[in-house]
PDB file of N, CA and C in Angstrom:
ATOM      1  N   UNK A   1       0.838  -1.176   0.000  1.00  0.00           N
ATOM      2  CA  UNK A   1       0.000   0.000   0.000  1.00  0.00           C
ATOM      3  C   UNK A   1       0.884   1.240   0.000  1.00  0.00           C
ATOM      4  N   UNK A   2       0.462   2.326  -1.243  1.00  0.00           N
ATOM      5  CA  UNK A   2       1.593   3.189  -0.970  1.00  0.00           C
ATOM      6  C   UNK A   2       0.577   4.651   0.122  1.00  0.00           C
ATOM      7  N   UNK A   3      -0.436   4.571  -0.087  1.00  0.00           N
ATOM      8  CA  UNK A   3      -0.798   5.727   0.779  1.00  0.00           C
ATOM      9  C   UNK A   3      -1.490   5.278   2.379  1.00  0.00           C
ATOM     10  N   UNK A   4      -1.187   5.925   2.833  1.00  0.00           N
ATOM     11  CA  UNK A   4      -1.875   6.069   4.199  1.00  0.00           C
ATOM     12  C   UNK A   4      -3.428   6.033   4.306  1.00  0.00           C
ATOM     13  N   UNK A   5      -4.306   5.831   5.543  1.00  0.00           N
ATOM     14  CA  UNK A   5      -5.190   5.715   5.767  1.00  0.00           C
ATOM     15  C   UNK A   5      -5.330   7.575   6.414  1.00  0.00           C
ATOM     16  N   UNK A   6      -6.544   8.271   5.723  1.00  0.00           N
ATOM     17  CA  UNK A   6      -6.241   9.389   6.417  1.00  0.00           C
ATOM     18  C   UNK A   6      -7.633   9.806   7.573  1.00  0.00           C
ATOM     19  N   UNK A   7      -8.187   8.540   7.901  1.00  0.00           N
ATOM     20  CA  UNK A   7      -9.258   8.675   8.715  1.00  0.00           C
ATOM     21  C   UNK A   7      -9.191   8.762  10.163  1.00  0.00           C
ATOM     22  N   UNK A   8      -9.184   9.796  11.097  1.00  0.00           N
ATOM     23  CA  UNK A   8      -9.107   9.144  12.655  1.00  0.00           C
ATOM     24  C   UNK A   8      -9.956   8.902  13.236  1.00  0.00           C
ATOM     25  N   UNK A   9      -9.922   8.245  14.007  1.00  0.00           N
ATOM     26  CA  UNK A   9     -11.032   7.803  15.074  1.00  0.00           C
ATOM     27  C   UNK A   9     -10.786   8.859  16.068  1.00  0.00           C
ATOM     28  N   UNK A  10      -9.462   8.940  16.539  1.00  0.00           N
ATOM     29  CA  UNK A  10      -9.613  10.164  17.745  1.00  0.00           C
ATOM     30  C   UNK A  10      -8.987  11.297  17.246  1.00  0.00           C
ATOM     31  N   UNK A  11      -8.998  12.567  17.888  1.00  0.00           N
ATOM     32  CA  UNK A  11      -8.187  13.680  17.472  1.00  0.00           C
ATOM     33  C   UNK A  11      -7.055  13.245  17.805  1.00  0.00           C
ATOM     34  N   UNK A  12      -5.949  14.507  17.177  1.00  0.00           N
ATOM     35  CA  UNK A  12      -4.643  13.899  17.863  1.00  0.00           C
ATOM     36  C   UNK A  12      -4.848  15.294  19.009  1.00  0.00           C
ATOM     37  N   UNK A  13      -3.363  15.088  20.311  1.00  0.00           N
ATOM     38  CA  UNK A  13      -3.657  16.212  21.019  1.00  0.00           C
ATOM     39  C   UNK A  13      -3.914  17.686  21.070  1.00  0.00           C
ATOM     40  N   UNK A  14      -3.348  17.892  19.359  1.00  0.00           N
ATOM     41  CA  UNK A  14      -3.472  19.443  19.206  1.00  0.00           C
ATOM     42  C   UNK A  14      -4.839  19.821  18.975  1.00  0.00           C
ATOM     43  N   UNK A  15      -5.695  18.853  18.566  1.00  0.00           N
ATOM     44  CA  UNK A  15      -7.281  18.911  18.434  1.00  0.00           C
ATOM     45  C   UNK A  15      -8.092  18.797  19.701  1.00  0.00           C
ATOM     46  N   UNK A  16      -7.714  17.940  20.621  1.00  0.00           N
ATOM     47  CA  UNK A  16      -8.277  17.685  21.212  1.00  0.00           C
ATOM     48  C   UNK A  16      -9.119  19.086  22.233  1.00  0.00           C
ATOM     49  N   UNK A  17     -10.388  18.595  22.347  1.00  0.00           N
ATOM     50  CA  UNK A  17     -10.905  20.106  23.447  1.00  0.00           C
ATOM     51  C   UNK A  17     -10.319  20.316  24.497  1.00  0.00           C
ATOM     52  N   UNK A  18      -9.822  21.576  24.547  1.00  0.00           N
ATOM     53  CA  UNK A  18      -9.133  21.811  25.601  1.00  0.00           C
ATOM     54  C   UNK A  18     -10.118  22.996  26.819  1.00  0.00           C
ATOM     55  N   UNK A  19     -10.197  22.549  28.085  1.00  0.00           N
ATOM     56  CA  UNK A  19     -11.626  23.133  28.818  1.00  0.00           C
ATOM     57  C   UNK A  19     -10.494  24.234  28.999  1.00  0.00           C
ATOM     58  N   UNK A  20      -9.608  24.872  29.415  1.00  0.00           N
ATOM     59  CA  UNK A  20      -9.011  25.996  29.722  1.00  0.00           C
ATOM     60  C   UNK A  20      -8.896  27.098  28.685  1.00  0.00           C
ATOM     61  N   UNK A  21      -8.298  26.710  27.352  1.00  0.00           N
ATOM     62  CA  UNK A  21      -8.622  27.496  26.018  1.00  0.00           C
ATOM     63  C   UNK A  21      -9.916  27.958  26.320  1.00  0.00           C
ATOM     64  N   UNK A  22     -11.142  26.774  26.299  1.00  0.00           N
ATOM     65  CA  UNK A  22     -12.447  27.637  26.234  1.00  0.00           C
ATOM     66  C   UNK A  22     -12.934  28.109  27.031  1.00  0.00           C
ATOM     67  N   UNK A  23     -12.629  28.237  27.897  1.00  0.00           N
ATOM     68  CA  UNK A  23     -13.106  28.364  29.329  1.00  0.00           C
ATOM     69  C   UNK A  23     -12.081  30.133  29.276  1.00  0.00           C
ATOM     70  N   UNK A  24     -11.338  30.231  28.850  1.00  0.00           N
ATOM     71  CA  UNK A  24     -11.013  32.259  28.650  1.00  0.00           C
ATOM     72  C   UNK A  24     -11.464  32.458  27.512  1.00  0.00           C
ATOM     73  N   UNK A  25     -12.133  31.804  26.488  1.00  0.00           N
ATOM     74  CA  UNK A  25     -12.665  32.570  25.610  1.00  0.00           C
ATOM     75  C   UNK A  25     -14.171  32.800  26.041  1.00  0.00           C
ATOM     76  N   UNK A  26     -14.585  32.087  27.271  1.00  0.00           N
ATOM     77  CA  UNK A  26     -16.045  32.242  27.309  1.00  0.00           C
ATOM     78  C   UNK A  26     -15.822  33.240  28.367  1.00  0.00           C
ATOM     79  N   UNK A  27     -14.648  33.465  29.143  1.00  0.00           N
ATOM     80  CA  UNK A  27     -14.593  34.364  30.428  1.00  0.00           C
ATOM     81  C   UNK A  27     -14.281  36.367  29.778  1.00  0.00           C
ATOM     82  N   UNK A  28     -13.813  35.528  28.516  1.00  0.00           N
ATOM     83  CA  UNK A  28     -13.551  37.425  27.874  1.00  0.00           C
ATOM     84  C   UNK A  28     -15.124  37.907  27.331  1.00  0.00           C
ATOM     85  N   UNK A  29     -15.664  37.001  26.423  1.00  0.00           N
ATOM     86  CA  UNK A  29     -16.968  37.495  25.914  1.00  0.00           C
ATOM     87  C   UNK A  29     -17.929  37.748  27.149  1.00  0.00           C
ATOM     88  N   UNK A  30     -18.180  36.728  28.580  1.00  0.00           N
ATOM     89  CA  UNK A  30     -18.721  37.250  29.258  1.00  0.00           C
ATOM     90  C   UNK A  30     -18.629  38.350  30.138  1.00  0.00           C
ATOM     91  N   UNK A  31     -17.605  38.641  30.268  1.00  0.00           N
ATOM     92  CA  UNK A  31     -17.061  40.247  31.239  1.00  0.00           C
ATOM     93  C   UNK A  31     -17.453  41.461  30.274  1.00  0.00           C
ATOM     94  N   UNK A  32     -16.519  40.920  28.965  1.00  0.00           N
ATOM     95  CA  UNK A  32     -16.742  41.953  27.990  1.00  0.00           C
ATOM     96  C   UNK A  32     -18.303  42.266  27.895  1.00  0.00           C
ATOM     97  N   UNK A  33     -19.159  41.911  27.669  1.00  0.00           N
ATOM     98  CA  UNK A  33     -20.546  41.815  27.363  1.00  0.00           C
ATOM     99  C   UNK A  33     -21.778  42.063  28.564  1.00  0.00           C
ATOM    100  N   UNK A  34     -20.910  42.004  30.012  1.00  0.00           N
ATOM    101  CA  UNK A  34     -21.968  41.883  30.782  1.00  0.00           C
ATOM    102  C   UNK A  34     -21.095  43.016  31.763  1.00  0.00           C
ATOM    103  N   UNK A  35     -20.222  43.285  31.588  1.00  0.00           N
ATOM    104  CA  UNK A  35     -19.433  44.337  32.830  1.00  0.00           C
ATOM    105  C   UNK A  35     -20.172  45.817  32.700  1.00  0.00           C
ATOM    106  N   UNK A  36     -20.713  45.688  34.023  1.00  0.00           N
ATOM    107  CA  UNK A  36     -21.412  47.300  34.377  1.00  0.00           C
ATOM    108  C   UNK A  36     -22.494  47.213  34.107  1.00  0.00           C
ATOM    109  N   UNK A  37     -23.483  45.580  33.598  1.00  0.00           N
ATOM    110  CA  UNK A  37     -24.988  45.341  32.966  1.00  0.00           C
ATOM    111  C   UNK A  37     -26.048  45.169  34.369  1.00  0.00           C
ATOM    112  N   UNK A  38     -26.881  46.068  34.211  1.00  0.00           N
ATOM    113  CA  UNK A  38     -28.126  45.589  34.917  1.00  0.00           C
ATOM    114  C   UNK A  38     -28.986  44.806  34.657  1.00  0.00           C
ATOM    115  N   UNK A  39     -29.789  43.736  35.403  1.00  0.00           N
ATOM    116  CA  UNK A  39     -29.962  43.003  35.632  1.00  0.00           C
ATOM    117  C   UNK A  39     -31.611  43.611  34.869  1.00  0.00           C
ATOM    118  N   UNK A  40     -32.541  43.421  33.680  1.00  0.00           N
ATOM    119  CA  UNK A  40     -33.327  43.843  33.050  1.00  0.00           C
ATOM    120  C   UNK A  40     -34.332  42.274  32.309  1.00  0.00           C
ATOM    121  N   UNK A  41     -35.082  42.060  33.492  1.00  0.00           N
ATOM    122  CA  UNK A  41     -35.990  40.448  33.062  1.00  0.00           C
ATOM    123  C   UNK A  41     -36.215  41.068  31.483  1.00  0.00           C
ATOM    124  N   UNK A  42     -36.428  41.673  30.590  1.00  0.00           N
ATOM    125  CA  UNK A  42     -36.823  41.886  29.286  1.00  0.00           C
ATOM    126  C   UNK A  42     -36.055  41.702  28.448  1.00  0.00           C
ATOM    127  N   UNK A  43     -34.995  41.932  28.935  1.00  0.00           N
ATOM    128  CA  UNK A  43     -33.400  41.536  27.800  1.00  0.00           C
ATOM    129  C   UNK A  43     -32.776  40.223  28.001  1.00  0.00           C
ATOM    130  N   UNK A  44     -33.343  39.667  29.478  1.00  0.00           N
ATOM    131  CA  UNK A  44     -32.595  38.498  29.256  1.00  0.00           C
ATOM    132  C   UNK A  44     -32.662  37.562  28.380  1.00  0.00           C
ATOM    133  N   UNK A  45     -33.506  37.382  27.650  1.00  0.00           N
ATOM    134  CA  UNK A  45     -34.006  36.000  27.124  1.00  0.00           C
ATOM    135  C   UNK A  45     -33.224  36.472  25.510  1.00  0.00           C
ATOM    136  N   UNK A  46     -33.216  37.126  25.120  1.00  0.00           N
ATOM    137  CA  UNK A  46     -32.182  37.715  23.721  1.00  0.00           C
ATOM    138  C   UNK A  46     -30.589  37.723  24.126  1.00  0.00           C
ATOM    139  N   UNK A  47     -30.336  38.644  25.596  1.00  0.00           N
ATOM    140  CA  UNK A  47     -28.795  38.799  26.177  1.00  0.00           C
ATOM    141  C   UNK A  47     -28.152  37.245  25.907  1.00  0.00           C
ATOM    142  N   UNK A  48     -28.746  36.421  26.786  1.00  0.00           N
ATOM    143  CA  UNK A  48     -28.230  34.898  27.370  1.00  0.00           C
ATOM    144  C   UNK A  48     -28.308  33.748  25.506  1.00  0.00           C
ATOM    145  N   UNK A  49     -30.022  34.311  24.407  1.00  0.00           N
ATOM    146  CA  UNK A  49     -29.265  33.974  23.074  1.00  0.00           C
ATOM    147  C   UNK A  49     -27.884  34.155  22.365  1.00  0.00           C
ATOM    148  N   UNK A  50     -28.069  35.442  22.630  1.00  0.00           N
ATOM    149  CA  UNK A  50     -26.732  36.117  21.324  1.00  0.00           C
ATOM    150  C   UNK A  50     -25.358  35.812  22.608  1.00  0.00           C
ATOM    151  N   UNK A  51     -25.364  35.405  23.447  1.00  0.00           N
ATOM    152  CA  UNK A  51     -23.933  35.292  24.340  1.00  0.00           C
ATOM    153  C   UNK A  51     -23.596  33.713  23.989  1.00  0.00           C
ATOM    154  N   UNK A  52     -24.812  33.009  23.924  1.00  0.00           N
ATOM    155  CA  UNK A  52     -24.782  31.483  23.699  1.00  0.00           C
ATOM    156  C   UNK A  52     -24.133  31.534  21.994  1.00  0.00           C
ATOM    157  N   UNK A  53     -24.400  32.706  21.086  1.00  0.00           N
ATOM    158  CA  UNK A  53     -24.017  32.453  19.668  1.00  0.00           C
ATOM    159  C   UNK A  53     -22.629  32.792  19.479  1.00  0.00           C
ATOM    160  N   UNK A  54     -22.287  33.737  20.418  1.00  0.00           N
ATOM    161  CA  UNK A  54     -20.905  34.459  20.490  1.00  0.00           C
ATOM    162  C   UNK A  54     -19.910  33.667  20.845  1.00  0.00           C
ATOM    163  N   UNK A  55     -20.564  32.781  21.779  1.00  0.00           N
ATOM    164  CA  UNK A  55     -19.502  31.717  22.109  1.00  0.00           C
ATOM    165  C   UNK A  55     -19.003  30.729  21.476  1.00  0.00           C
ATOM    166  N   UNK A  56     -19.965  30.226  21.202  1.00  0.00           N
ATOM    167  CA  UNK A  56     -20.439  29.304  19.941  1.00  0.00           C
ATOM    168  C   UNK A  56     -19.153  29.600  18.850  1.00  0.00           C
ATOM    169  N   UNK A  57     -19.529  30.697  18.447  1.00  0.00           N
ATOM    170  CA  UNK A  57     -18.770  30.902  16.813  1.00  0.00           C
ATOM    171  C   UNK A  57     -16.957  31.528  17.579  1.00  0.00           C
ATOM    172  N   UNK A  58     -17.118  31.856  18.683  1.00  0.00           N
ATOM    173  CA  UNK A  58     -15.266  31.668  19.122  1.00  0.00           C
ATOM    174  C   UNK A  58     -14.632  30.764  19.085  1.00  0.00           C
ATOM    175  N   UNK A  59     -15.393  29.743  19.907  1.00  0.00           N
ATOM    176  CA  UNK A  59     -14.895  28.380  20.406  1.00  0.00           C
ATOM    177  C   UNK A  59     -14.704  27.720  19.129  1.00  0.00           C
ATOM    178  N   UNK A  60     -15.686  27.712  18.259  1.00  0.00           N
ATOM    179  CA  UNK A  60     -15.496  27.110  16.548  1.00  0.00           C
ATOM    180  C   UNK A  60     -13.944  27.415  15.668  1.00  0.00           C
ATOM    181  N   UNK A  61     -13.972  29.383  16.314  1.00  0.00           N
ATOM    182  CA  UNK A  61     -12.847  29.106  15.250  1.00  0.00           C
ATOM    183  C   UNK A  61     -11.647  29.248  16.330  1.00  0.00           C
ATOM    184  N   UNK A  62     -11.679  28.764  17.324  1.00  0.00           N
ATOM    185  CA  UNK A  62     -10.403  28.455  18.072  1.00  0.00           C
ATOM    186  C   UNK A  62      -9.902  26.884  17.712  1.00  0.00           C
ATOM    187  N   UNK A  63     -10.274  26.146  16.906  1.00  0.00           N
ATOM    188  CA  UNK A  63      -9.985  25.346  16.068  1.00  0.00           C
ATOM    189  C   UNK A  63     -10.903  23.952  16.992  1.00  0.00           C
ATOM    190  N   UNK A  64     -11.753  24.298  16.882  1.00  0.00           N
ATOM    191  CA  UNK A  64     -12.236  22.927  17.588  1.00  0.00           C
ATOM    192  C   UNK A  64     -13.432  22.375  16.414  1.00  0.00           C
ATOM    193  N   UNK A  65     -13.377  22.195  14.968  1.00  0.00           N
ATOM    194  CA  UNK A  65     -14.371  22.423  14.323  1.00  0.00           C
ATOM    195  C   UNK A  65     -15.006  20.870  14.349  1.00  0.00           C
ATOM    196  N   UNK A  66     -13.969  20.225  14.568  1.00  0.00           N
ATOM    197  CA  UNK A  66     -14.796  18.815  14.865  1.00  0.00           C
ATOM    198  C   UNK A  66     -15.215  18.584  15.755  1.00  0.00           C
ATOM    199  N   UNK A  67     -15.817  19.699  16.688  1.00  0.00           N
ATOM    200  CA  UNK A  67     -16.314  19.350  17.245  1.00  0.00           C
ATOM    201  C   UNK A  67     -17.849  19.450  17.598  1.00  0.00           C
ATOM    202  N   UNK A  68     -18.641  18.781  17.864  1.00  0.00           N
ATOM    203  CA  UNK A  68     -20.244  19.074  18.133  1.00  0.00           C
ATOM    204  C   UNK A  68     -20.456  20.095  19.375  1.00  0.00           C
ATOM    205  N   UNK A  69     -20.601  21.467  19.439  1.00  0.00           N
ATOM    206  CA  UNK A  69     -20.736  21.697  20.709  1.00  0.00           C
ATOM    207  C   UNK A  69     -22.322  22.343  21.458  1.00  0.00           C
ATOM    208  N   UNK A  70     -22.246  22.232  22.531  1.00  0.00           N
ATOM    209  CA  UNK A  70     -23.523  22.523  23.022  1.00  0.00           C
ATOM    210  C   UNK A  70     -23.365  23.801  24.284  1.00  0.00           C
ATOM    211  N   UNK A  71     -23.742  25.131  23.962  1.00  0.00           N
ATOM    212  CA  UNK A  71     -23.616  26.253  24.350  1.00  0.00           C
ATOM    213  C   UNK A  71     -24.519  26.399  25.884  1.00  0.00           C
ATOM    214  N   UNK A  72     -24.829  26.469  26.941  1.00  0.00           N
ATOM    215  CA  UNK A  72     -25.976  26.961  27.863  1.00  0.00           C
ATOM    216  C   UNK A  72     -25.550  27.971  28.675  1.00  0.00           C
ATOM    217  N   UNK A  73     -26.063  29.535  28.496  1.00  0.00           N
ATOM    218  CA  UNK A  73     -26.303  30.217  29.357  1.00  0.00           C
ATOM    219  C   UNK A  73     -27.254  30.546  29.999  1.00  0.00           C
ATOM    220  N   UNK A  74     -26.683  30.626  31.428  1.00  0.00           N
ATOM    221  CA  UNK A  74     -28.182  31.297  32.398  1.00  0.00           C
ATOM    222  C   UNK A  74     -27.656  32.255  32.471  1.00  0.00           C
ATOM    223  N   UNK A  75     -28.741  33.080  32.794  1.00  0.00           N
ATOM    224  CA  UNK A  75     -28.382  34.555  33.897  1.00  0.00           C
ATOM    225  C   UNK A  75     -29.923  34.778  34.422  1.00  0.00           C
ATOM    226  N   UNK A  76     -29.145  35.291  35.705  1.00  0.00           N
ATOM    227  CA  UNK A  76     -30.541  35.219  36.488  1.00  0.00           C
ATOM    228  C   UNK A  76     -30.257  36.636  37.445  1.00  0.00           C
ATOM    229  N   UNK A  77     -31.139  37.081  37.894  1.00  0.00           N
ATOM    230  CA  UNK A  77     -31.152  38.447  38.990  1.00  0.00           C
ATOM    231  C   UNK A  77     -30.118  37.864  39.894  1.00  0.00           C
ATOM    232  N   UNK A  78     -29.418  38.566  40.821  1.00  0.00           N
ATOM    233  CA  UNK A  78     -28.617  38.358  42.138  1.00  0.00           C
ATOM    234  C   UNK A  78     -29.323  39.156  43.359  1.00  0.00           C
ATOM    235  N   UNK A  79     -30.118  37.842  44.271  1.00  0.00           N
ATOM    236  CA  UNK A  79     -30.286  38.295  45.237  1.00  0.00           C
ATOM    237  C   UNK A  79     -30.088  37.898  45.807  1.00  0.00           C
ATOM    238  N   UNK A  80     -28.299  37.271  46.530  1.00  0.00           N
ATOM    239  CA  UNK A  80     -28.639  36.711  47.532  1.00  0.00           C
ATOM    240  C   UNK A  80     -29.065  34.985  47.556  1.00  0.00           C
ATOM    241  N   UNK A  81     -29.910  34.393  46.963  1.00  0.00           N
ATOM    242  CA  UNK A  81     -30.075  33.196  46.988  1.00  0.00           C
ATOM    243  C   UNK A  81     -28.844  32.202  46.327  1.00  0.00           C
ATOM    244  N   UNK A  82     -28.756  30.698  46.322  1.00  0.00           N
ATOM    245  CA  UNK A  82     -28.051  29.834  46.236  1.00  0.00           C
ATOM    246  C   UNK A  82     -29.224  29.369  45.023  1.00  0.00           C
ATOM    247  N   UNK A  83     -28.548  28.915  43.833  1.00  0.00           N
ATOM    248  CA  UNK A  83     -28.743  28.167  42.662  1.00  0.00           C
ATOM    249  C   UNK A  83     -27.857  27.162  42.333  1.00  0.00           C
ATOM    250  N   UNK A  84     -28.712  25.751  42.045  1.00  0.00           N
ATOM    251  CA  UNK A  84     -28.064  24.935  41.933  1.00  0.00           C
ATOM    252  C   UNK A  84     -28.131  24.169  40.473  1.00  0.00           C
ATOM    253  N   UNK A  85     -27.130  23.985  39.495  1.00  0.00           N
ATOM    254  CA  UNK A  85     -27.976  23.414  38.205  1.00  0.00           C
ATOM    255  C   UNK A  85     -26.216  22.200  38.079  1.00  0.00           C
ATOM    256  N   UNK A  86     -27.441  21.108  37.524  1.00  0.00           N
ATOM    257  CA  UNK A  86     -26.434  20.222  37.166  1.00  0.00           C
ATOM    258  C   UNK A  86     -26.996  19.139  35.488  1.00  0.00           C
ATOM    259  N   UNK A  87     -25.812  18.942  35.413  1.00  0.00           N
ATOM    260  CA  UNK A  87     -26.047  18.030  33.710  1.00  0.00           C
ATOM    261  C   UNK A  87     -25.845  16.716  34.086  1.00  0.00           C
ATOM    262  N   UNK A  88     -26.480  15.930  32.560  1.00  0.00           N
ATOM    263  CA  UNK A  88     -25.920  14.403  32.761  1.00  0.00           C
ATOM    264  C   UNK A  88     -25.384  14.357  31.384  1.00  0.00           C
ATOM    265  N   UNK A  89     -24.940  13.502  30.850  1.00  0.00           N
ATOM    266  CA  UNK A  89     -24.797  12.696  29.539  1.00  0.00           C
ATOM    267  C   UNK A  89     -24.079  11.978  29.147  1.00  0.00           C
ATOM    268  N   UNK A  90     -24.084  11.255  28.221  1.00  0.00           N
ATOM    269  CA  UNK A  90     -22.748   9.904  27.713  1.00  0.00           C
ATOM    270  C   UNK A  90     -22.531  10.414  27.268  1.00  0.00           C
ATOM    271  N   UNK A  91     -21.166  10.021  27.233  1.00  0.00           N
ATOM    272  CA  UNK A  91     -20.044  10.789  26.108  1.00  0.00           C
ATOM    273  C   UNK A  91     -18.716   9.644  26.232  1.00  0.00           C
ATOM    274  N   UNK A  92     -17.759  10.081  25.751  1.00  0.00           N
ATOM    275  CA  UNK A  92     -16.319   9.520  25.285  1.00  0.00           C
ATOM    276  C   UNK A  92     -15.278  10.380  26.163  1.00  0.00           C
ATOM    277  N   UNK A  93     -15.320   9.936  27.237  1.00  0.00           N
ATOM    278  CA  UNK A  93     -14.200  10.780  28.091  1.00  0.00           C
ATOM    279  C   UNK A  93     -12.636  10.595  27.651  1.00  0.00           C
ATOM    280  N   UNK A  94     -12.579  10.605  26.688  1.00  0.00           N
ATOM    281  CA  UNK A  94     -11.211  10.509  26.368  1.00  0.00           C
ATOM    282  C   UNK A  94     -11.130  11.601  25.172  1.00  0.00           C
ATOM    283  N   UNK A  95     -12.415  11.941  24.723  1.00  0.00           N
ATOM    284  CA  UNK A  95     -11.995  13.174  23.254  1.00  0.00           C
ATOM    285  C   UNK A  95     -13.577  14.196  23.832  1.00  0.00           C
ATOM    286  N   UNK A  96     -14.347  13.707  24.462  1.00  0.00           N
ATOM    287  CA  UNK A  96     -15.162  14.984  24.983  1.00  0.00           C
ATOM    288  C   UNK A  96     -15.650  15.976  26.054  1.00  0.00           C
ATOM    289  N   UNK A  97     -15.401  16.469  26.367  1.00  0.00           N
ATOM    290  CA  UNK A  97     -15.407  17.688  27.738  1.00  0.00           C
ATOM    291  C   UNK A  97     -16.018  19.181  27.875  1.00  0.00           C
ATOM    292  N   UNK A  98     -15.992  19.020  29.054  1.00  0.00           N
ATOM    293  CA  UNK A  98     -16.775  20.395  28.724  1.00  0.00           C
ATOM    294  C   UNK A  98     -16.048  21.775  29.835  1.00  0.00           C
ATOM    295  N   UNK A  99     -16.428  23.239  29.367  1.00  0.00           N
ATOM    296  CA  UNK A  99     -15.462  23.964  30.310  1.00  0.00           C
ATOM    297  C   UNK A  99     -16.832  24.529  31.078  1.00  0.00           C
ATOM    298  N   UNK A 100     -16.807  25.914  32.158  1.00  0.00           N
ATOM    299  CA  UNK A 100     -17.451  26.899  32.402  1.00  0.00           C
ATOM    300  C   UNK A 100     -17.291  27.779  32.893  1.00  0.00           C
ATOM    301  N   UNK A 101     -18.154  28.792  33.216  1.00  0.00           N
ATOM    302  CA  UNK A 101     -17.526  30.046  34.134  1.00  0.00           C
ATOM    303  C   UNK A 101     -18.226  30.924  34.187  1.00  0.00           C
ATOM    304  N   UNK A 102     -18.845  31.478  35.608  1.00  0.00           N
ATOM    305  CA  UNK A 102     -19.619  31.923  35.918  1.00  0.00           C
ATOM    306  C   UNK A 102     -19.069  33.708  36.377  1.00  0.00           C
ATOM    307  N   UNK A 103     -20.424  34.519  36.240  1.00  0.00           N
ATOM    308  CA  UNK A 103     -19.962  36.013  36.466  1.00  0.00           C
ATOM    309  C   UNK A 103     -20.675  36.055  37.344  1.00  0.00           C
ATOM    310  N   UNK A 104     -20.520  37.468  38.182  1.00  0.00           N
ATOM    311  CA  UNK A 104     -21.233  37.544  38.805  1.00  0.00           C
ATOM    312  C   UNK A 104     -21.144  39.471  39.333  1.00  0.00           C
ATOM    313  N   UNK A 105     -21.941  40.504  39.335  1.00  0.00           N
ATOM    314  CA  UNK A 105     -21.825  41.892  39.412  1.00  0.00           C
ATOM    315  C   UNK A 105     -23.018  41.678  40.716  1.00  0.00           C
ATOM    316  N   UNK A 106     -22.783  43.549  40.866  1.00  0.00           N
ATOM    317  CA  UNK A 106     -24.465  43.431  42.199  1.00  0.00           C
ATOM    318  C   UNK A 106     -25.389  43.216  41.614  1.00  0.00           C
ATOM    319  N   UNK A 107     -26.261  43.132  40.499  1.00  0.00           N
ATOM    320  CA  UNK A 107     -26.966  42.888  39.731  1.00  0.00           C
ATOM    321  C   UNK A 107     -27.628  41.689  39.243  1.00  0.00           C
ATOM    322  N   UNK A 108     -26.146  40.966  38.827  1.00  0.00           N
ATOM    323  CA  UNK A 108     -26.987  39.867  38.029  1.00  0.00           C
ATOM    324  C   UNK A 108     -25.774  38.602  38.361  1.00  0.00           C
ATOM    325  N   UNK A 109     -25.778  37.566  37.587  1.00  0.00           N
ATOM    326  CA  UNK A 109     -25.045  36.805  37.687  1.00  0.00           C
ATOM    327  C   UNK A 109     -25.336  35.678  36.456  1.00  0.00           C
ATOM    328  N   UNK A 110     -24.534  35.154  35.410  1.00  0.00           N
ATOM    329  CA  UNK A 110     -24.374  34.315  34.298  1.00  0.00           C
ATOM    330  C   UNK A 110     -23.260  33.189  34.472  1.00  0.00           C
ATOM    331  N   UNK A 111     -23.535  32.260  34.494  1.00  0.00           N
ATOM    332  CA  UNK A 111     -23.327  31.304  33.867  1.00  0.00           C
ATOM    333  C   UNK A 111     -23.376  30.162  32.936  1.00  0.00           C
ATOM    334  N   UNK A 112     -21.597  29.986  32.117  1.00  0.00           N
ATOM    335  CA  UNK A 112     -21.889  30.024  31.147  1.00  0.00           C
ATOM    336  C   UNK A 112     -21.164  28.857  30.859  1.00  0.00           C
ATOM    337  N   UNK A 113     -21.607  27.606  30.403  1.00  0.00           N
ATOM    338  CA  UNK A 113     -21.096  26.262  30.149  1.00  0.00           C
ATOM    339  C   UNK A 113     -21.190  25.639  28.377  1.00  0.00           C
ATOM    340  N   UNK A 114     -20.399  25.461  27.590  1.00  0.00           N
ATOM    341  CA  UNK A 114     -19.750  24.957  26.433  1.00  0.00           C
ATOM    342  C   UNK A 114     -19.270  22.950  26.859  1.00  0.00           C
ATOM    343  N   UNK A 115     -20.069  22.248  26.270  1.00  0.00           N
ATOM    344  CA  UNK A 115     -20.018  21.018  25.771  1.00  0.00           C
ATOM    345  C   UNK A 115     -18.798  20.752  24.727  1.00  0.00           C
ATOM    346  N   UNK A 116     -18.350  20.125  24.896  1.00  0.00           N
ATOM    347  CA  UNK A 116     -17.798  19.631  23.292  1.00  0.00           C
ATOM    348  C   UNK A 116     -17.937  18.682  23.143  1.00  0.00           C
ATOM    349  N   UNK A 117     -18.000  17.548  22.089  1.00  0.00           N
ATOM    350  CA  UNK A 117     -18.569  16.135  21.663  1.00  0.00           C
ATOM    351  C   UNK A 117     -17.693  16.021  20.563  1.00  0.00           C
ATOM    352  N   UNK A 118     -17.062  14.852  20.585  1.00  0.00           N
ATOM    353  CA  UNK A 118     -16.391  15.248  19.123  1.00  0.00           C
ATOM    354  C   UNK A 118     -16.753  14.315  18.066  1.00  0.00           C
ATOM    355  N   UNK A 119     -16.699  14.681  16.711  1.00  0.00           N
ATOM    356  CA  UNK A 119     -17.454  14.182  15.768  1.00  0.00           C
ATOM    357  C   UNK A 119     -16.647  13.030  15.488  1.00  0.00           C
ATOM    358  N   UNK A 120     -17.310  11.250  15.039  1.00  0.00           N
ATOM    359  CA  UNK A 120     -16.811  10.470  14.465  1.00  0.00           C
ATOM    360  C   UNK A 120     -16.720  10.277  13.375  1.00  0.00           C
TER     361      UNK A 120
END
C-alpha cells in the first residue's frame, strides 16, 4: 500500500478540546458583554441567546471544528439566593469535555457552560 489511511477515530492532542482554552474565551466574551450590565428580566431571554451564539462561533474558530458543541447560558437576577444546576450525559471521556464560568456583578449573575462532543 503506498498511501496512508487518512481517517481518525480520535483527534490527535493538538485537536483535542481543551476546557481551559475555552473556558477564557467564554470568560472574555462574558465580562466583555456583561461588565457594568443591569440586571433587566426583558433583555434576558435575547442577552443569554446572542452570548450562547458568540460563544459558539469563538470556540469554533479556536480550532475545535470537529467538534459538536452545546452552548448553555443562564443569567438570572442576584439576590442573595443559592442556585443549583447540574447536567448528565454519555459521552467519550477521552476526546469529549466540557469547560465553564460563571460572572457575577451586584446585579446579576451568568453562567456560562460549552459542551464539546467530538465528531466520528
Amino acid at each position: 500500500m503506498e498511501g496512508s489511511d487518512t481517517y481518525l477515530i480520535r483527534p490527535s492532542h493538538q485537536y483535542k478540546f481543551k476546557p481551559a482554552v475555552v473556558k477564557e474565551c467564554v470568560r472574555e466574551i462574558v465580562r466583555e458583554r456583561l461588565s457594568g450590565k443591569r440586571f433587566e428580566p426583558e433583555e434576558v431571554q435575547e442577552l443569554s441567546r446572542s452570548l450562547a451564539e458568540c460563544i459558539k462561533d469563538r470556540v469554533k474558530n479556536a480550532g475545535f471544528d470537529k467538534y459538536k458543541l452545546v452552548v448553555q447560558v443562564v443569567i438570572g437576577e442576584q439576590r442573595g439566593e443559592g442556585v443549583n444546576m447540574s447536567s448528565r450525559c454519555f459521552w467519550d471521556a477521552d476526546t469529549d469535555n466540557h469547560a465553564e464560568d460563571l460572572f457575577m456583578n451586584e446585579s446579576l449573575f451568568c453562567l456560562a457552560v460549552v459542551f464539546g462532543s467530538y465528531y466520528y
